[in-house]
N, C-alpha and C. Protein backbone atom coordinates (compact mmCIF):
# COMPACT_ATOMS: atom_id res chain seq x y z
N UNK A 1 24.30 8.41 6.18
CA UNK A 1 23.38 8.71 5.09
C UNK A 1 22.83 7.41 4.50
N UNK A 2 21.52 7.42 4.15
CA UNK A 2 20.93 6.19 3.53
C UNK A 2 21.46 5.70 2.83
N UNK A 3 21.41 4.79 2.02
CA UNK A 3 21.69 4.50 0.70
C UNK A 3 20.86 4.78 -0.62
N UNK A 4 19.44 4.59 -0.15
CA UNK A 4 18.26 5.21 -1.35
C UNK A 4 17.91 6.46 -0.72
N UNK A 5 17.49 7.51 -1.27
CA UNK A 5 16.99 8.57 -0.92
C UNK A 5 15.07 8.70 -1.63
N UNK A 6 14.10 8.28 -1.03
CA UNK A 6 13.06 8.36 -1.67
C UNK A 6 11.75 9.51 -1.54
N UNK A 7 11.36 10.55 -2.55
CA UNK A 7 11.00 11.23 -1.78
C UNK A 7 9.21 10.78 -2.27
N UNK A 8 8.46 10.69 -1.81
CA UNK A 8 6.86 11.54 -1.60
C UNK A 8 6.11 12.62 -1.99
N UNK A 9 5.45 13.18 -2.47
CA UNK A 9 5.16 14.39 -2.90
C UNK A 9 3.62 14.64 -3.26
N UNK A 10 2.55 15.31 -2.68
CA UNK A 10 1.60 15.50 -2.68
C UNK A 10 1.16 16.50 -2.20
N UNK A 11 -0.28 17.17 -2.47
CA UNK A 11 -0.33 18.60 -2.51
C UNK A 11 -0.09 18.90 -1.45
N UNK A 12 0.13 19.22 -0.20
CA UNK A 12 0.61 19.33 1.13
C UNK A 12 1.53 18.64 2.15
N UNK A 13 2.01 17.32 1.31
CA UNK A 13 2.34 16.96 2.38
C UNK A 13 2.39 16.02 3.39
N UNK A 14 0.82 16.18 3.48
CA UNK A 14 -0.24 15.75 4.65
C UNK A 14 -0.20 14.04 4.90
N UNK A 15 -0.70 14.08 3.09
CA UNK A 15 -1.65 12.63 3.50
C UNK A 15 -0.59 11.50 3.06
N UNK A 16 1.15 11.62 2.68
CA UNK A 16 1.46 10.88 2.62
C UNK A 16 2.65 10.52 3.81
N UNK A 17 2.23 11.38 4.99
CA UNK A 17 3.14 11.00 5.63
C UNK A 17 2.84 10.12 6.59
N UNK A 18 1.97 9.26 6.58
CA UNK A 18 1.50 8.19 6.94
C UNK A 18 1.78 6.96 6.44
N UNK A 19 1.59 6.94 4.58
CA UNK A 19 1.98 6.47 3.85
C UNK A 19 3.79 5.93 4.08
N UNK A 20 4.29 7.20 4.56
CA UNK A 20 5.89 7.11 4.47
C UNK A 20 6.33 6.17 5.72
N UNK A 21 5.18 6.47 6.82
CA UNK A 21 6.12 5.86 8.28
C UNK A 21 5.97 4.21 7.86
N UNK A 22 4.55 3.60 6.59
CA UNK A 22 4.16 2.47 6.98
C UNK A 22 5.65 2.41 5.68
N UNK A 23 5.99 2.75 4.88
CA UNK A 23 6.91 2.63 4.15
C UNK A 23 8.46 1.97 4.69
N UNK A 24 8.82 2.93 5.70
CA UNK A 24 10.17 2.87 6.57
C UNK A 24 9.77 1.60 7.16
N UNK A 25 8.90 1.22 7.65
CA UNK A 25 8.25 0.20 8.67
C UNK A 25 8.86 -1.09 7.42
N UNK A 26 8.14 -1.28 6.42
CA UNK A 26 8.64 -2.46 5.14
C UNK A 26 10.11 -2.27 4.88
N UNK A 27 10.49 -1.21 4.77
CA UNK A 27 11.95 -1.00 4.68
C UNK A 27 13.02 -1.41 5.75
N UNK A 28 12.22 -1.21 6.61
CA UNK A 28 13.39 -1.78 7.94
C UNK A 28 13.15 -3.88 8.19
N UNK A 29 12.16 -4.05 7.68
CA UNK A 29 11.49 -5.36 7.76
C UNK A 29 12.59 -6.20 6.55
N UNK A 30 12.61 -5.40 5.72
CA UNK A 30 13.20 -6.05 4.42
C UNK A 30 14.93 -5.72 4.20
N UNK A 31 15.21 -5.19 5.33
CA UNK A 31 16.86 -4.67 5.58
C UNK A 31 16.95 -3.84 4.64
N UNK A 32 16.39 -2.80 4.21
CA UNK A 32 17.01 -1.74 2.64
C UNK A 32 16.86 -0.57 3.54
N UNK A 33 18.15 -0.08 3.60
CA UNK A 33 18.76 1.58 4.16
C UNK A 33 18.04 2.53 3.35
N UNK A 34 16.77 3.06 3.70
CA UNK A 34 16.46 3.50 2.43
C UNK A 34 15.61 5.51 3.63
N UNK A 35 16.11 6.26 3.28
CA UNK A 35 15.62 7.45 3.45
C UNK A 35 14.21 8.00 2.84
N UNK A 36 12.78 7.96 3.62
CA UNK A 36 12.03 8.28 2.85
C UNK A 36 11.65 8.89 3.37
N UNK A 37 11.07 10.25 2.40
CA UNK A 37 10.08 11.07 3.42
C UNK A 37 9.08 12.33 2.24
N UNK A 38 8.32 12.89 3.08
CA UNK A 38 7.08 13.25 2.30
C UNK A 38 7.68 14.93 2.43
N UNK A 39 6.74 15.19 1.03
CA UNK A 39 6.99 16.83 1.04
C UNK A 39 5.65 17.61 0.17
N UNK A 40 5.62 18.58 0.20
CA UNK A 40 4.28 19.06 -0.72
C UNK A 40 4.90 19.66 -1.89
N UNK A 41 3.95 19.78 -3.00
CA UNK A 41 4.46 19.68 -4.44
C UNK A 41 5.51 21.57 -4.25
N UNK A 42 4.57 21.93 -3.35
CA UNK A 42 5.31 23.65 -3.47
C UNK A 42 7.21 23.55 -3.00
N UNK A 43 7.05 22.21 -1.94
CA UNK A 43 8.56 22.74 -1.48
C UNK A 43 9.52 21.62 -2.46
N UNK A 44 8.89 20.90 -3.46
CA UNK A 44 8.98 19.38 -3.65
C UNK A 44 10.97 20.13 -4.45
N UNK A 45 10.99 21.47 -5.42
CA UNK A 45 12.07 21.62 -6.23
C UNK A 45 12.92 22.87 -5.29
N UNK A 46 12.76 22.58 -3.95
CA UNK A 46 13.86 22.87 -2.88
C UNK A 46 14.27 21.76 -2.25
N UNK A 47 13.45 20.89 -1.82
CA UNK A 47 13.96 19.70 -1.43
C UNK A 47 15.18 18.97 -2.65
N UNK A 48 14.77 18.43 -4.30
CA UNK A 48 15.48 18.19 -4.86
C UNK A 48 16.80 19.26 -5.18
N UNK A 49 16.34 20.14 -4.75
CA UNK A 49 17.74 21.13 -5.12
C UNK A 49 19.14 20.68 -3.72
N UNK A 50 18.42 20.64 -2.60
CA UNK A 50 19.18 19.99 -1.20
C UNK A 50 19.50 18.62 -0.64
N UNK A 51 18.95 17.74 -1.67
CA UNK A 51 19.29 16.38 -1.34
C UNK A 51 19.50 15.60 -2.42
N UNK A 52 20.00 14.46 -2.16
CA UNK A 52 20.33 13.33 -3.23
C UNK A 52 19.28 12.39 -3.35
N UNK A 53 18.50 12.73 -4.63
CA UNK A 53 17.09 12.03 -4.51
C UNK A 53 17.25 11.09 -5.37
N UNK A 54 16.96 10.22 -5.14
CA UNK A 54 17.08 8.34 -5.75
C UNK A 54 15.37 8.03 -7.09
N UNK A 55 14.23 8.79 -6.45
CA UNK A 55 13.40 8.46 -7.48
C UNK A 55 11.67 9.51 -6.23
N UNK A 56 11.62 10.12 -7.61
CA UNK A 56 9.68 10.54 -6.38
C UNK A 56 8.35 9.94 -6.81
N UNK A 57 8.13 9.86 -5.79
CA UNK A 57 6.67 9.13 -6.02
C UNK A 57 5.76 10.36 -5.99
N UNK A 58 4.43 10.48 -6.61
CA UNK A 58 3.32 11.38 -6.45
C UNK A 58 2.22 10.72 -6.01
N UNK A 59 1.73 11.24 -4.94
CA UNK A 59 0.47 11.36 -4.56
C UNK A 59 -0.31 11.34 -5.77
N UNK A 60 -1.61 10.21 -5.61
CA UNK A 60 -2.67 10.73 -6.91
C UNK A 60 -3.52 12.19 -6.92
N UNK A 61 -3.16 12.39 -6.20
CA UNK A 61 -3.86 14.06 -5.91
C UNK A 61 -3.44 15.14 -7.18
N UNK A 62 -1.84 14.47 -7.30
CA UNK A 62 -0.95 15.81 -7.68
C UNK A 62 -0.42 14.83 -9.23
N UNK A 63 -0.68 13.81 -9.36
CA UNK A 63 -0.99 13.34 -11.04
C UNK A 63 -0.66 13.99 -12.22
N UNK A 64 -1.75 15.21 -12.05
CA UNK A 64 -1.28 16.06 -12.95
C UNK A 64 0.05 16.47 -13.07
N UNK A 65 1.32 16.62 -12.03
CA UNK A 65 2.13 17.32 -12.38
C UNK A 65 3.08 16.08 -12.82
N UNK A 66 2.79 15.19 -13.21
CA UNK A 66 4.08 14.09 -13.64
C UNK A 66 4.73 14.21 -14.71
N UNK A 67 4.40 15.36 -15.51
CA UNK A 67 4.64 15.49 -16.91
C UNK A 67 6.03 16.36 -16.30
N UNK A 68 5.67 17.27 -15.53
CA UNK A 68 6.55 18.33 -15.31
C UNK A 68 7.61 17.85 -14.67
N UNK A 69 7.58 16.81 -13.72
CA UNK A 69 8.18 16.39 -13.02
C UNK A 69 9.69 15.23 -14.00
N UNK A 70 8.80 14.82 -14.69
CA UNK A 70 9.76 13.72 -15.41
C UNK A 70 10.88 14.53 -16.72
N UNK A 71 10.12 15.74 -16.65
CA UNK A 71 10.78 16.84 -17.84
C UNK A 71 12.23 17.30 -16.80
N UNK A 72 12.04 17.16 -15.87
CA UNK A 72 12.77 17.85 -14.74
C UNK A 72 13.80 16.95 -14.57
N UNK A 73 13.25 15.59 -14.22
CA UNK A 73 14.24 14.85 -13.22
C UNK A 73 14.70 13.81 -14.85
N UNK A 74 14.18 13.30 -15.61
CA UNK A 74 14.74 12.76 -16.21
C UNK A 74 16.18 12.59 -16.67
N UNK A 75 16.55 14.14 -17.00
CA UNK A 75 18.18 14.13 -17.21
C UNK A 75 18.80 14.16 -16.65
N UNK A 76 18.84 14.17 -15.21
CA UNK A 76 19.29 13.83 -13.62
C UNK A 76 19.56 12.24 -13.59
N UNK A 77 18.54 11.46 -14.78
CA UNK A 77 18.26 9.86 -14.05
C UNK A 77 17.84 9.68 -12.79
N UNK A 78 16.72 10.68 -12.58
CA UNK A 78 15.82 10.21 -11.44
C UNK A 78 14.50 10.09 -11.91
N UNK A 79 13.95 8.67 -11.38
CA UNK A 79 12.86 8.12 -11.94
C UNK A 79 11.53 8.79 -10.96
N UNK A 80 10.17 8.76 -11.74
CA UNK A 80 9.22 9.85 -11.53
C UNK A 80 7.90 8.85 -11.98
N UNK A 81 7.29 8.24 -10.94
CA UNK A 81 5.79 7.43 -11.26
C UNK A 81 5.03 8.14 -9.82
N UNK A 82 3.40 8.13 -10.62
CA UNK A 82 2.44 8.49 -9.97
C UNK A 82 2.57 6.92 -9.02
N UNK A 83 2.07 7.21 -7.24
CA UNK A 83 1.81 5.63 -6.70
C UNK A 83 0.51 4.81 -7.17
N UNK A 84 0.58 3.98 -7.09
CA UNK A 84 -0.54 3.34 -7.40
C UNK A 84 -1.51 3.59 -6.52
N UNK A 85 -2.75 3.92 -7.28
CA UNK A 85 -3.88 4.31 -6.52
C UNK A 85 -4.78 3.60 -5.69
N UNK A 86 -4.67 2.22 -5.69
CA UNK A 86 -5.19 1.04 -5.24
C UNK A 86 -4.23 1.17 -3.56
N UNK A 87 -2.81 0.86 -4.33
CA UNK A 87 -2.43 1.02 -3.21
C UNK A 87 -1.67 2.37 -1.67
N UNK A 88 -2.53 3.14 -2.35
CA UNK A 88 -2.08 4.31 -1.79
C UNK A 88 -3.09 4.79 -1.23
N UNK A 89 -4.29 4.24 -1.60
CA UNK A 89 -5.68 3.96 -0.96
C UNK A 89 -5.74 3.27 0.52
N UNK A 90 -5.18 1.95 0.44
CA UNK A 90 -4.69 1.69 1.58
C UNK A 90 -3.42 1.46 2.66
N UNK A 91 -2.64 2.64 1.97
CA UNK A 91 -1.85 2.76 2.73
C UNK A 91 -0.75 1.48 2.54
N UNK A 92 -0.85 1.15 1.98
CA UNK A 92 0.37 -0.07 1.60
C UNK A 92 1.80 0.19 1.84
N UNK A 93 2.41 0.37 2.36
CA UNK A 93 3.63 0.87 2.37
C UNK A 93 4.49 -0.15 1.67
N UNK A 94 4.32 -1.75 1.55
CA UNK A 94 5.30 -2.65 1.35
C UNK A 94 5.01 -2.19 -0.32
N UNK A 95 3.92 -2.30 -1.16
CA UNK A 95 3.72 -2.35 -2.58
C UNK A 95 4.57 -1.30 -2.89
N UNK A 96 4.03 0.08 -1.89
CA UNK A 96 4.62 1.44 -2.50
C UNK A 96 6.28 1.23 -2.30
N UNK A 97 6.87 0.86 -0.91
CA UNK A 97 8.37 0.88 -1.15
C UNK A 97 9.02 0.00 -2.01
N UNK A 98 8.01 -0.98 -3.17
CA UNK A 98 7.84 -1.97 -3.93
C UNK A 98 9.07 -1.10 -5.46
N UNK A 99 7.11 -0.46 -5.50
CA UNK A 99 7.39 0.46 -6.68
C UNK A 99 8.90 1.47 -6.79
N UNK A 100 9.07 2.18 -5.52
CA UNK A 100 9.87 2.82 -5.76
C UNK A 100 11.68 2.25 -5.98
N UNK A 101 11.43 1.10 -5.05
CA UNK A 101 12.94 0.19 -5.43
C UNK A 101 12.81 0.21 -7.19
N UNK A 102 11.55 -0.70 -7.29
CA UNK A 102 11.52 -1.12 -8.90
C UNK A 102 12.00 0.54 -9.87
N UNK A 103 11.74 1.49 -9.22
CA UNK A 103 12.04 2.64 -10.22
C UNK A 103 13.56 3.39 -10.07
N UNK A 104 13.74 2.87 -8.76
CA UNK A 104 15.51 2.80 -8.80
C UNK A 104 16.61 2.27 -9.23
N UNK A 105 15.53 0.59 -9.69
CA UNK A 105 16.86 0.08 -10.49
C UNK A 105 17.47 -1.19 -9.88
C-alpha cells in the first residue's frame, strides 16, 4: 500500500486521468510512494468511504463543489483544494503532485 493516498475528482473522471499518469510520472521521479488516481464527483463519496484518502484535488470543472467537499472531509483531516487552473491547463503533473504533498502536510 502507498504511503499517500491522493485522489482526483472531476465531473467524469475523464479529463484528469491524464493529469494523474503525468502525476505518478513526478512522483516516481521524486521517490514519494504516493497512490493517485482519478474518479468522477458521482463515485468521488464511495471511493472515500473504501479507501484511505490522504487529501482530493478538484478538477476546475467541479469548483463548485469545494464547499461541500471540505464540510465533509475536514473532520476526517483530509485536506480539499480546487487544482490550480493554470496548471491543470497544462497538464502539469509535477506543480499538481506539488500542491497535493503541500496539502498533506
Amino acid at each position: 500500500m502507498a504511503e499517500k493516498t491522493i485522489m482526483l475528482c472531476c465531473a467524469a473522471g475523464m479529463s484528469t486521468s491524464l493529469l494523474v499518469s503525468k502525476m505518478q510520472k513526478a512522483a516516481e521521479a521524486q521517490g514519494v510512494d504516493a497512490e493517485i488516481f482519478a474518479t468522477g464527483a458521482s463515485d468521488a463519496d464511495n471511493q472515500l468511504e473504501n479507501k484511505k484518502i490522504d487529501c482530493v484535488l478538484l478538477g476546475p470543472q467541479v469548483r463548485f463543489m469545494e464547499g461541500q467537499f471540505k464540510e465533509k472531509l475536514a473532520p476526517k483531516g483530509i485536506g480539499v483544494e480546487v487544482i490550480d487552473m493554470k496548471a491543470y491547463g497544462m497538464m502539469d503533473g509535477e506543480t499538481v503532485l506539488k500542491q497535493a504533498l503541500a496539502l498533506i502536510g
